[in-house]
Protein backbone atom coordinates (compact mmCIF):
# COMPACT_ATOMS: atom_id res chain seq x y z
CA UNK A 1 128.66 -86.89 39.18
CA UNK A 2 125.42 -88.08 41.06
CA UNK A 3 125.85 -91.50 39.35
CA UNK A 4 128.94 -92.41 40.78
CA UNK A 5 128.55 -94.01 44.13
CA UNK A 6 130.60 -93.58 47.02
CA UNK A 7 132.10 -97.02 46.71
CA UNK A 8 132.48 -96.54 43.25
CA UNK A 9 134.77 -93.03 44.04
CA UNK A 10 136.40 -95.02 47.04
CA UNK A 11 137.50 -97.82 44.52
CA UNK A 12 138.96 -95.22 41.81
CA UNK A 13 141.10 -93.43 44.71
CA UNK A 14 142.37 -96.61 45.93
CA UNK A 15 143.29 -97.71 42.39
CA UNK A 16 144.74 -94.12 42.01
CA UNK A 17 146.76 -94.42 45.38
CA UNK A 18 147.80 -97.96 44.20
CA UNK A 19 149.50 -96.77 41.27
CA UNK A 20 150.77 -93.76 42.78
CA UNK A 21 153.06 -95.63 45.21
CA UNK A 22 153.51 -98.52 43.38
CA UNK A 23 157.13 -96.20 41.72
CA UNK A 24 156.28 -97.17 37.94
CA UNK A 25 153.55 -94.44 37.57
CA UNK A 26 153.05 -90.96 37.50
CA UNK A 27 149.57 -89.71 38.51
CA UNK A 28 148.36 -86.18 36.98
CA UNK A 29 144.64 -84.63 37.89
CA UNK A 30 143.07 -81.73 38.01
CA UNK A 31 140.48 -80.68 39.83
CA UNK A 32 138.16 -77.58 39.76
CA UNK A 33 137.90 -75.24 42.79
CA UNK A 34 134.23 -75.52 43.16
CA UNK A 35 134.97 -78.76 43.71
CA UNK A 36 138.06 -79.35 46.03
CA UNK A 37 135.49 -79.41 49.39
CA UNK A 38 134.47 -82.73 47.98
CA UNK A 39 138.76 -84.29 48.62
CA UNK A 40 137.99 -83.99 52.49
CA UNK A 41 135.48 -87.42 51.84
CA UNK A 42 137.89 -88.94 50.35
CA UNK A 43 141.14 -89.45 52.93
CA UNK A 44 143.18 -91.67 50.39
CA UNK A 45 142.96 -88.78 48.23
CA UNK A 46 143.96 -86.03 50.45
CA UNK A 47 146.85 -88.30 51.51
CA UNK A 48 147.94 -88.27 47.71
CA UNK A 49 148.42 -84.34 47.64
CA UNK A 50 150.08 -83.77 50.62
CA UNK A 51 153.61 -82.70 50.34
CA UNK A 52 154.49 -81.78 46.86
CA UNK A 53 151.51 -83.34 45.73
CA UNK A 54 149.54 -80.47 45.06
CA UNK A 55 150.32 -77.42 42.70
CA UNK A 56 147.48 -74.39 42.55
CA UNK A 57 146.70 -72.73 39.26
CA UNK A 58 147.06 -68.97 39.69
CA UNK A 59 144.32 -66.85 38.00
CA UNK A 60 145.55 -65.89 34.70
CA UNK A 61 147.11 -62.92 33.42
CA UNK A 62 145.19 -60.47 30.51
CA UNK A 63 147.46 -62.16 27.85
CA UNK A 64 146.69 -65.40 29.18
CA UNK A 65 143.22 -64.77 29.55
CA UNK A 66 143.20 -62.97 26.06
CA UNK A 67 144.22 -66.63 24.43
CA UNK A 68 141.20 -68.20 26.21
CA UNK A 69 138.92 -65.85 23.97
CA UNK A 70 140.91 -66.00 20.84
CA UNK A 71 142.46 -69.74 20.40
CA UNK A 72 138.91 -71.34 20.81
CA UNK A 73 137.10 -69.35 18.32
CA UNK A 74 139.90 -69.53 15.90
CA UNK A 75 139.74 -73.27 16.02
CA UNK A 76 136.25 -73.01 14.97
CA UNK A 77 136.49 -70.75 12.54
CA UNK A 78 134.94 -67.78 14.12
CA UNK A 79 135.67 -64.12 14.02
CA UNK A 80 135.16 -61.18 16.59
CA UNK A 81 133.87 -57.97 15.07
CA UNK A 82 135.69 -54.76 14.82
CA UNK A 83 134.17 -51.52 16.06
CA UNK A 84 134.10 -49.08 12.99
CA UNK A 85 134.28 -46.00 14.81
CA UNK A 86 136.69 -47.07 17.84
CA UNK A 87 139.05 -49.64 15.70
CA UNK A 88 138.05 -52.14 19.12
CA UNK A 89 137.64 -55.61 18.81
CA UNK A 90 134.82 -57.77 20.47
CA UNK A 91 137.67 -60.17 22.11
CA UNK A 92 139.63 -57.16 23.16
CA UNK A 93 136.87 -55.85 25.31
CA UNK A 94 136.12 -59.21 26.45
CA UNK A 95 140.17 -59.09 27.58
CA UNK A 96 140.08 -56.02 29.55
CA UNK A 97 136.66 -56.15 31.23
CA UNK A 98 137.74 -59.67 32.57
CA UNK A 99 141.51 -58.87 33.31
CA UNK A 100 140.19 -55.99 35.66
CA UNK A 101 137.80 -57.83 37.56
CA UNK A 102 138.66 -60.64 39.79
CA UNK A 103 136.36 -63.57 39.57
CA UNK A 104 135.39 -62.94 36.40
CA UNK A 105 136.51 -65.82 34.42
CA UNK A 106 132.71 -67.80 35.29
CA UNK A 107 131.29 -64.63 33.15
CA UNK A 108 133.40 -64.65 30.76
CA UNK A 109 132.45 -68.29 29.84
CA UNK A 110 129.06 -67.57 29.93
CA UNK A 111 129.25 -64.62 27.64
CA UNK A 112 131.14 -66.45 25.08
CA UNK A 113 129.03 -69.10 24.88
CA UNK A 114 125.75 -66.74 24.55
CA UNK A 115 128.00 -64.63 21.57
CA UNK A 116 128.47 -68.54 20.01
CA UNK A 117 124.56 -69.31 20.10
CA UNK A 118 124.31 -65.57 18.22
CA UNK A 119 126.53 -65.50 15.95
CA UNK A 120 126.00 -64.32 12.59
CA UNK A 121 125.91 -67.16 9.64
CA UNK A 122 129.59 -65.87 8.44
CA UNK A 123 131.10 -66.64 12.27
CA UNK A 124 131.21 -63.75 13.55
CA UNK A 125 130.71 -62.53 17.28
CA UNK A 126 129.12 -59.33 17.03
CA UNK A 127 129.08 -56.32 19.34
CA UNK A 128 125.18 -56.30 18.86
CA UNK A 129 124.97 -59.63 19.88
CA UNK A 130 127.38 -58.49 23.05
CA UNK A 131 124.67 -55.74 23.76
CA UNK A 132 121.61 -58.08 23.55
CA UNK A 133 122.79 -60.34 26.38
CA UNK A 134 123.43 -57.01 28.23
CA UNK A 135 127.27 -57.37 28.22
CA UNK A 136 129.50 -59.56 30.40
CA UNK A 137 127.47 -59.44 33.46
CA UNK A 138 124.37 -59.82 31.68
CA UNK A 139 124.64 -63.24 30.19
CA UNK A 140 125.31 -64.33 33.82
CA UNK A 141 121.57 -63.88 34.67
CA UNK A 142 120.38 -65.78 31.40
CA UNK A 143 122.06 -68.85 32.33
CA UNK A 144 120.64 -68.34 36.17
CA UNK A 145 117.56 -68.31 34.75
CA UNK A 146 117.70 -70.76 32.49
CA UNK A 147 119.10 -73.22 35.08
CA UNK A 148 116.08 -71.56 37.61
CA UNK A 149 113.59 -72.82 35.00
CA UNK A 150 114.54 -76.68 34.56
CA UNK A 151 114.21 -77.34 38.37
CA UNK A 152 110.93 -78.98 39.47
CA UNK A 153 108.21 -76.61 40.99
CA UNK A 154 109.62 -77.98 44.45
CA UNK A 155 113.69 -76.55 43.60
CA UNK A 156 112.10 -73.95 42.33
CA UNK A 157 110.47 -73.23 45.57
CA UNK A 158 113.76 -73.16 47.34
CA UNK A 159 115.34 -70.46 45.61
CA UNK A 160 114.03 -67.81 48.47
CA UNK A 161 115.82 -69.26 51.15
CA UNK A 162 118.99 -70.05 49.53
CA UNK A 163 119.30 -66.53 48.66
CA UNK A 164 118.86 -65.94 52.52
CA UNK A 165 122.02 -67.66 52.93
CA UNK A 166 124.19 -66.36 50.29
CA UNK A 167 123.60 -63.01 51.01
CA UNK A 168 124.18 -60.32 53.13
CA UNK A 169 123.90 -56.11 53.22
CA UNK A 170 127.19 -54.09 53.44
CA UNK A 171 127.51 -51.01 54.81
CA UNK A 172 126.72 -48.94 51.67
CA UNK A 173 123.85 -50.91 51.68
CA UNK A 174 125.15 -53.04 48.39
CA UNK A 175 124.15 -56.71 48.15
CA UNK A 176 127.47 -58.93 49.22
CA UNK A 177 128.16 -62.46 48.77
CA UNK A 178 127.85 -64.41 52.44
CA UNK A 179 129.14 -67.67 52.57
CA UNK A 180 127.17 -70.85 53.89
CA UNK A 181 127.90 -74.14 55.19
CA UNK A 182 126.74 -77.26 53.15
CA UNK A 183 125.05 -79.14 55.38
CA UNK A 184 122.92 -75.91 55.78
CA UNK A 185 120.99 -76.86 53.17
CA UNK A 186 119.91 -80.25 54.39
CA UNK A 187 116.59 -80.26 52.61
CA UNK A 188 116.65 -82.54 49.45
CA UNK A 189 114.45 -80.06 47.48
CA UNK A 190 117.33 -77.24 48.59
CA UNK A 191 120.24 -79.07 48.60
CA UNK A 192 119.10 -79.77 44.87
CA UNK A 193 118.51 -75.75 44.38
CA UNK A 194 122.43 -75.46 45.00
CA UNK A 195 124.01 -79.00 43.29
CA UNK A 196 122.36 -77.41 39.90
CA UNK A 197 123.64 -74.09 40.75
CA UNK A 198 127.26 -75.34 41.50
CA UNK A 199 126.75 -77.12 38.31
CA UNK A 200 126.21 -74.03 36.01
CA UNK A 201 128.75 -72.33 38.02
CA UNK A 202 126.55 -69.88 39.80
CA UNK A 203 127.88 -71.34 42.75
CA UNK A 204 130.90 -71.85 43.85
CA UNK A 205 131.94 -74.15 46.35
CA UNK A 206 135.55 -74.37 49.33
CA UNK A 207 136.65 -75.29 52.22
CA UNK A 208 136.36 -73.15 55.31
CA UNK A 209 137.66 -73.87 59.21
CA UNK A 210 138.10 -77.03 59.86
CA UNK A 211 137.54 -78.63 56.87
CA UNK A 212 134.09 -77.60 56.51
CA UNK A 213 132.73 -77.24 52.61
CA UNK A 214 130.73 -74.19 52.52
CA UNK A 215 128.97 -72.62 49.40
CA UNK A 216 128.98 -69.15 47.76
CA UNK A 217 128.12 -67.22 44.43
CA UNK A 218 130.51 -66.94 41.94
CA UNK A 219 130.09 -63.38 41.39
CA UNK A 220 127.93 -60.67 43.18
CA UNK A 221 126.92 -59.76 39.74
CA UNK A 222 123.96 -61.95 40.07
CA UNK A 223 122.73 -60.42 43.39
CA UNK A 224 122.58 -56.92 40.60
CA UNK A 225 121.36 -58.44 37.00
CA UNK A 226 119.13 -61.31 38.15
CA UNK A 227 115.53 -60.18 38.20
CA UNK A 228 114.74 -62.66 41.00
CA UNK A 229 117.23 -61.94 43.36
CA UNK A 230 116.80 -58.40 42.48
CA UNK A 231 113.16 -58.53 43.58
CA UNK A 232 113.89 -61.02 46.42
CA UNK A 233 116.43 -58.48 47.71
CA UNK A 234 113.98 -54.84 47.60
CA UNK A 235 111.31 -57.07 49.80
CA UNK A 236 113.83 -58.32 52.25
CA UNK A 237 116.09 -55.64 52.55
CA UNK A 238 115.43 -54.26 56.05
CA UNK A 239 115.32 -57.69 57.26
CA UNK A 240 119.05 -58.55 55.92
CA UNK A 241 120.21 -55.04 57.29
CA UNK A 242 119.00 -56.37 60.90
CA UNK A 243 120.75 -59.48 60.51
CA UNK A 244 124.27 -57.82 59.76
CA UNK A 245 123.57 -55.08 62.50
């Protein structure tokens, strides 16, 4: 959170670390991948989760992940629709097509929530809505856009180049995620570009050698369904292939 200042987040560890060793407490966080990079600022806090400190979350299995659809919509009274001709369900589709593709958990979220903004006055997440967004990868490049369009003229201006970082041409000739170093984007207008990114979960952000946070997408799905990258990529194409030769 930009509001938070460093003292402030140097204060909260210390309290945390406080407690942690003071043997009366037990200390339980989470934190999200995109953001672990951010623990090597804080020393206190990587001191906490050495050892036995530290337990990863594995990605989750397709009845696991078929719970994440289902428990939240029954909660709020919603319904998924049934195919008439098939005897599918909207949530079992959303199951497989997420169980079988790794990484896909950011688009899942983001097709959900487009279904919930469409869904019919009764509750129910429709299969037409499902096509409108243009499927599971499709409601990816509606939120990019979306979060593209609140960024001043001068963000906006930055999107160019930090394309030019995050991607790079395989041999088939197929767009491919590329991962870049933070302080690569030292600008304040591009640095901005990618903090509202990483926010909507277009970006993701880790660690690489030597403790150094570096920034990619969350799935090459945008570099395929998101008109400006799309574009970006057909004019610059021959220029990325010379950089990976």
């Amino acid at each position: 959170d930009p509001s938070v200042t460093e003292r402030e987040r140097e204060t909260f560890v210390a309290l945390l670390a406080a407690l942690a060793r003071g043997g009366r407490s037990w200390i339980v966080a989470t934190l999200r991948s995109d953001y672990y990079p951010r623990c090597v600022e804080l020393p206190e806090l990587v001191a906490l989760k050495e050892g036995a400190g530290q337990y990863d979350v594995l990605p989750p299995r397709p009845a696991e992940i078929a719970q994440m659809i289902r428990l939240p919509a029954q909660a709020a009274g919603l319904r998924f629709e049934q195919d008439r001709a098939t005897g599918e369900r909207l949530d079992e589709r959303l199951r497989d097509l997420t169980a079988e593709r790794p990484g896909a958990l950011p688009l899942l979220e983001f097709t959900l929530e487009e279904l919930y903004r469409r869904r019919s006055p009764e509750g129910l997440l429709t299969f037409a809505a499902y096509e409108e967004i243009g499927g599971l990868e499709g409601a990816l490049a509606q939120r990019a856009e979306a979060v593209y369009a609140a960024q001043p003229p001068a963000v906006r201006a930055e999107l160019p180049r930090t394309f030019e970082r995050l991607v790079e041409i395989g041999a088939d000739d197929v767009a491919l995620r590329r991962r870049a170093p933070l302080d690569a984007f030292a600008d304040p207008d591009s640095r901005a570009m990618v903090q509202a990114l990483v926010d909507a979960r277009l970006l993701v952000t880790e660690l690489g050698e030597a403790g150094r946070a570096h920034a990619s997408v969350a799935h090459e799905a945008l570099f395929r369904h998101w008109p400006r990258p799309v574009e970006w990529l057909e004019s610059h194409r021959e220029l990325l292939r010379i950089r990976s030769r």
